[in-house]
Protein backbone atom coordinates (compact mmCIF):
# COMPACT_ATOMS: atom_id res chain seq x y z
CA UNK A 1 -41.50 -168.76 -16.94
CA UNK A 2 -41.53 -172.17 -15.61
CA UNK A 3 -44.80 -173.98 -15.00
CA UNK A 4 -44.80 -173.67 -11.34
CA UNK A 5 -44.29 -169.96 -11.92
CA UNK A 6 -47.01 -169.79 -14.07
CA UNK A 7 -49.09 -171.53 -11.77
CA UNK A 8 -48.52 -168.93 -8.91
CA UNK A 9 -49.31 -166.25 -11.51
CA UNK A 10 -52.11 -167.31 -12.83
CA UNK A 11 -53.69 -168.13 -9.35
CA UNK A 12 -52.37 -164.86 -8.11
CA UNK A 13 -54.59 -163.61 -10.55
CA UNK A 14 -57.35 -165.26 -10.09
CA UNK A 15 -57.82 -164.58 -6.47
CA UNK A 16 -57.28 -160.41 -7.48
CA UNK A 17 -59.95 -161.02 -9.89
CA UNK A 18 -62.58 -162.75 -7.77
CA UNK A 19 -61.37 -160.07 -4.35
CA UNK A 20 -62.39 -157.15 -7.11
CA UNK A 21 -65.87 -158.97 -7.46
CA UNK A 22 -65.94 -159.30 -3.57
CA UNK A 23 -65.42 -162.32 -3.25
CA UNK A 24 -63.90 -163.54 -0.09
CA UNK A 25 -61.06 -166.13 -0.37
CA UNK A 26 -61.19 -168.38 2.32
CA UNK A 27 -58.21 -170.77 1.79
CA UNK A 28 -56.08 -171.59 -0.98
CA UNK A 29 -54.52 -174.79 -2.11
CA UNK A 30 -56.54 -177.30 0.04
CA UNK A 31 -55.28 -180.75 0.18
CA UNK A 32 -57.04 -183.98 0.81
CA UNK A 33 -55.84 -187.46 0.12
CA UNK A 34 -58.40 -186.90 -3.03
CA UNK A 35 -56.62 -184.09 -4.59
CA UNK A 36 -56.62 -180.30 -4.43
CA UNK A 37 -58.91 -177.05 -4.97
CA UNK A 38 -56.66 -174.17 -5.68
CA UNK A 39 -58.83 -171.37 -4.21
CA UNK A 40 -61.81 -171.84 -2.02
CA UNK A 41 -64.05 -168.60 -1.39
CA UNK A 42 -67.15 -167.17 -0.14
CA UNK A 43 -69.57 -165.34 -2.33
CA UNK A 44 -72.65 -164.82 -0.51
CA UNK A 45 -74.28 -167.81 0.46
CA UNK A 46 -72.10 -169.97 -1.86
CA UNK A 47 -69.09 -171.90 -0.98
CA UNK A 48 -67.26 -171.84 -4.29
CA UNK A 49 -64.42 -174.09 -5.17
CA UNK A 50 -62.20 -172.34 -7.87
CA UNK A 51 -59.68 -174.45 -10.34
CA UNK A 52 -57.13 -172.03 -12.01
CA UNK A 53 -55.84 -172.84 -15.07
CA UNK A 54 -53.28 -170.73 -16.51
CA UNK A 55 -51.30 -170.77 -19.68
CA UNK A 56 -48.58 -168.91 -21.77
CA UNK A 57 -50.48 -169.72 -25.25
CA UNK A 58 -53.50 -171.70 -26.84
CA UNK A 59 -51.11 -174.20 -28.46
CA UNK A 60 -52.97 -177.00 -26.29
CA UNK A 61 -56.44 -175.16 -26.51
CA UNK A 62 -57.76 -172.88 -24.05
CA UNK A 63 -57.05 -173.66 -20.35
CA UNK A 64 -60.83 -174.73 -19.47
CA UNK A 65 -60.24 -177.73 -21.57
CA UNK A 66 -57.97 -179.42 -19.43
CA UNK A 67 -60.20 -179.36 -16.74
CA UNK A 68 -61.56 -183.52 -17.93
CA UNK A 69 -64.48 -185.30 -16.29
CA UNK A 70 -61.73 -186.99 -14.06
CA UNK A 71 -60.45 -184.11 -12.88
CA UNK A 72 -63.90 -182.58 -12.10
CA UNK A 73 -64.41 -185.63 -10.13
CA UNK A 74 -61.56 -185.35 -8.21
CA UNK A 75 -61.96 -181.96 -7.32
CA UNK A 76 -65.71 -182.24 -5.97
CA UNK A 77 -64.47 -185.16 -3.46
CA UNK A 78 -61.92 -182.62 -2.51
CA UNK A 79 -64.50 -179.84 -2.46
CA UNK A 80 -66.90 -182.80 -0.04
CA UNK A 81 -63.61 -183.20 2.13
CA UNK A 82 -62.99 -179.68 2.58
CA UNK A 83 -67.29 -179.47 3.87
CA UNK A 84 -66.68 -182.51 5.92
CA UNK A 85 -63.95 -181.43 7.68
CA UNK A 86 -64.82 -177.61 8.48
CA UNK A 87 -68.60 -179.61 9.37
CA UNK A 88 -70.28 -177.44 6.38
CA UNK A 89 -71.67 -180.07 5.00
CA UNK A 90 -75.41 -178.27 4.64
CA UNK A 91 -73.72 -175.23 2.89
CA UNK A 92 -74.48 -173.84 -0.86
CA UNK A 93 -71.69 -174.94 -3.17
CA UNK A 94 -70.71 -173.69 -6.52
CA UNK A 95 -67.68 -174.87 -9.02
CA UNK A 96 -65.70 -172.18 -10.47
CA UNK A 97 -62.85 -171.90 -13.38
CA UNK A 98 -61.14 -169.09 -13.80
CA UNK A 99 -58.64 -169.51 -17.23
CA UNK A 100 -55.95 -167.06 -17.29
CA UNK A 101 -53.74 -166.18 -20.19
CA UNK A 102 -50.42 -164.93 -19.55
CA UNK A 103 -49.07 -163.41 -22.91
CA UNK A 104 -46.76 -160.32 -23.70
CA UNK A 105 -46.43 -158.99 -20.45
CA UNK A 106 -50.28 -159.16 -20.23
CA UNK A 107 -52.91 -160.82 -18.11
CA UNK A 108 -56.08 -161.90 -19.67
CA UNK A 109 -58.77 -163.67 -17.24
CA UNK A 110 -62.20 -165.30 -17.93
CA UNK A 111 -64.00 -166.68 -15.21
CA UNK A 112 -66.35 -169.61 -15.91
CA UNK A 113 -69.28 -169.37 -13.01
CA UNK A 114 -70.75 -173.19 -12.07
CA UNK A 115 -68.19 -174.73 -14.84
CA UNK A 116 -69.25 -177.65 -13.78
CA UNK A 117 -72.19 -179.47 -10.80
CA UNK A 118 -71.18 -181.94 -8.34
């Protein structure tokens, strides 16, 4: 499986996961000029900005860890982009990871509630 492949797995994933915990998914793959939020949802009053990461292994460590300080960064002046722009600017926010490890045919999630504060 090829890493865009994995990508779309693991964030297929990730949105099943956080539907099951009734979540609602209000857009996925948001682009600014800052960057991008894979999954941006609704769980009660929160506006939560969700980075999938998704691996085959833990070769590299597990997929939390590649979420650095300058990525974090990027993705909250995506997440203040996305608030701008749909004028939500007063809203509850939360940051989100959800890891998922794709290995023997299986799918193994964690999800990381406020991962990180903006």
């Amino acid at each position: 499986m090829d890493k865009q492949a994995t990508g779309k797995a693991g964030q297929k994933a990730a949105e099943t996961l956080l539907k099951n915990k009734g979540y609602q998914i209000i857009t996925r793959n948001f682009h600014s000029r800052t960057g991008e939020v894979d999954l941006v949802a609704r769980d009660g009053d929160y506006i939560v900005f969700v980075e999938v990461k998704a691996r085959h292994n833990l070769n590299y460590g597990y997929p939390r860890e590649a979420i650095t300080p300058t990525k974090q960064k990027r993705i909250i002046k995506t997440a203040l982009a996305f608030l701008t722009f749909y004028s939500l600017t007063d809203s509850n926010i939360r940051f989100d990871v959800i890891e998922v490890l794709l290995r023997d045919g299986q799918v193994y999630t964690s999800h990381i509630e406020n991962a990180f504060t903006g």
